[in-house]
Protein backbone atom coordinates (compact mmCIF):
# COMPACT_ATOMS: atom_id res chain seq x y z
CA UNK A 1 0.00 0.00 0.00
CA UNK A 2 1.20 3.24 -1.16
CA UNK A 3 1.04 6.02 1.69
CA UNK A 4 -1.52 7.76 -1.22
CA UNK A 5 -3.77 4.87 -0.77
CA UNK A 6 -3.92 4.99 2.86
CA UNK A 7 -5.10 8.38 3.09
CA UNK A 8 -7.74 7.91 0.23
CA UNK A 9 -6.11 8.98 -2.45
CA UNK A 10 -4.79 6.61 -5.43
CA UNK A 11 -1.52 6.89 -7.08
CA UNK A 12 -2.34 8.23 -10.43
CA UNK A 13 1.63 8.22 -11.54
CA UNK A 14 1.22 6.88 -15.30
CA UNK A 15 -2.01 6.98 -15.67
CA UNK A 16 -3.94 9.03 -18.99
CA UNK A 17 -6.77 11.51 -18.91
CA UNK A 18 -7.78 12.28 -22.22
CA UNK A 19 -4.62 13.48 -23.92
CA UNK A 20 -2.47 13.89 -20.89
CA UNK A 21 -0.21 11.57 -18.83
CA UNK A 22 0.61 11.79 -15.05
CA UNK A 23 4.23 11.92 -14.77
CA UNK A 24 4.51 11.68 -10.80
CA UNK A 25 3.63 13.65 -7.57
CA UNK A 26 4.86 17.89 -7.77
CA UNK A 27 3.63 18.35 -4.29
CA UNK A 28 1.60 16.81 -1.19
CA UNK A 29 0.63 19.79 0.92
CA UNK A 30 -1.62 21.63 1.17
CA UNK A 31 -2.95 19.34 -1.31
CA UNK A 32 -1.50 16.87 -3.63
CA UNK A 33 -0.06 18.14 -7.12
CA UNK A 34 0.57 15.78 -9.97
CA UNK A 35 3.47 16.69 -13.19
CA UNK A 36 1.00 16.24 -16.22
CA UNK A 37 2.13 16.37 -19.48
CA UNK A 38 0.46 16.68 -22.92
CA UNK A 39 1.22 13.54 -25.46
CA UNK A 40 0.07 15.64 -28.05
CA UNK A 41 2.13 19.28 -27.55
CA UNK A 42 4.64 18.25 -24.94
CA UNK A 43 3.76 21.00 -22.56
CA UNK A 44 4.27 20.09 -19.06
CA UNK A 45 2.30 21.65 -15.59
CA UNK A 46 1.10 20.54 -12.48
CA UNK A 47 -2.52 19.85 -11.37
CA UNK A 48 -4.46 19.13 -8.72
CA UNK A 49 -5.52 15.62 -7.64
CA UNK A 50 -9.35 16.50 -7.52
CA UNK A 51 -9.03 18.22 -11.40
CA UNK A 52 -7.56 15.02 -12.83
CA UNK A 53 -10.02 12.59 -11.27
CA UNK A 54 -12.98 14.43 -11.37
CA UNK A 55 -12.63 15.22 -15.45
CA UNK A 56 -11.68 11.74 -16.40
CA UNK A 57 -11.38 11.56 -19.75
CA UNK A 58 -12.78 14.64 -20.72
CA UNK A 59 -9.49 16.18 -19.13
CA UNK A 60 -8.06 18.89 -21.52
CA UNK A 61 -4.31 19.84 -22.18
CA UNK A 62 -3.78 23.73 -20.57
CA UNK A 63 -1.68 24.70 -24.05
CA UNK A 64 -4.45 26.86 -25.09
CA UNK A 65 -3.15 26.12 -28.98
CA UNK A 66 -3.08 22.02 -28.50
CA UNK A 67 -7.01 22.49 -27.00
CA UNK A 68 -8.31 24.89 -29.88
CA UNK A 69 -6.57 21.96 -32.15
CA UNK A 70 -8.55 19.22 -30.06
CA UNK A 71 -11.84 21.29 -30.37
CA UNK A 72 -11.58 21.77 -34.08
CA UNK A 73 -10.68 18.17 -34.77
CA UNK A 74 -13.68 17.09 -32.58
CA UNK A 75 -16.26 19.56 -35.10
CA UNK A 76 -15.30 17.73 -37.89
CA UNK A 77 -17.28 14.75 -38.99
CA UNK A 78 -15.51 11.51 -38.46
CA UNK A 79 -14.50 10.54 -41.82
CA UNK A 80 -12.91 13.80 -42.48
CA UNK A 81 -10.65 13.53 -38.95
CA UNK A 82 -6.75 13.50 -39.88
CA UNK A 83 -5.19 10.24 -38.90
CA UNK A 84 -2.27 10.52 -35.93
CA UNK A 85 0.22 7.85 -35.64
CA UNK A 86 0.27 8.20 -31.92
């Protein structure tokens, strides 16, 4: 057991929401901070523990740029959608 798990929280190191990754704990106090990353634009910040598990997937990547590129690609019709390699 992880000393995340035993006060509630789980250890979100490595895990994805939506386009962004968990890279590993920035802070534990006040509250816990996780290193988040981008797969997409490579930007890099650190979020709070609530943010990440309450959005789930629908999580969005800060980079104002990378989420105006998410929110076009999402308007376009599904056949039309450029094909990423990633």
């Amino acid at each position: 057991m992880t000393t995340l798990e035993m006060f509630g929280l789980s250890d979100l190191i490595g895990h994805r929401f939506g386009s962004c990754m968990v890279g590993g704990m920035a802070t534990r106090r006040p509250a816990p901070r996780w290193r988040v990353t981008c797969s997409r634009c490579h930007s890099a910040w650190t979020e709070d523990h609530g943010k990440l598990t309450n959005a789930g997937n629908l999580y969005r990547c800060r980079n104002v740029g990378c989420a105006k590129a998410q929110e076009d690609e999402m308007r376009q019709p599904v056949g039309l959608r450029p094909v990423t390699n990633a």
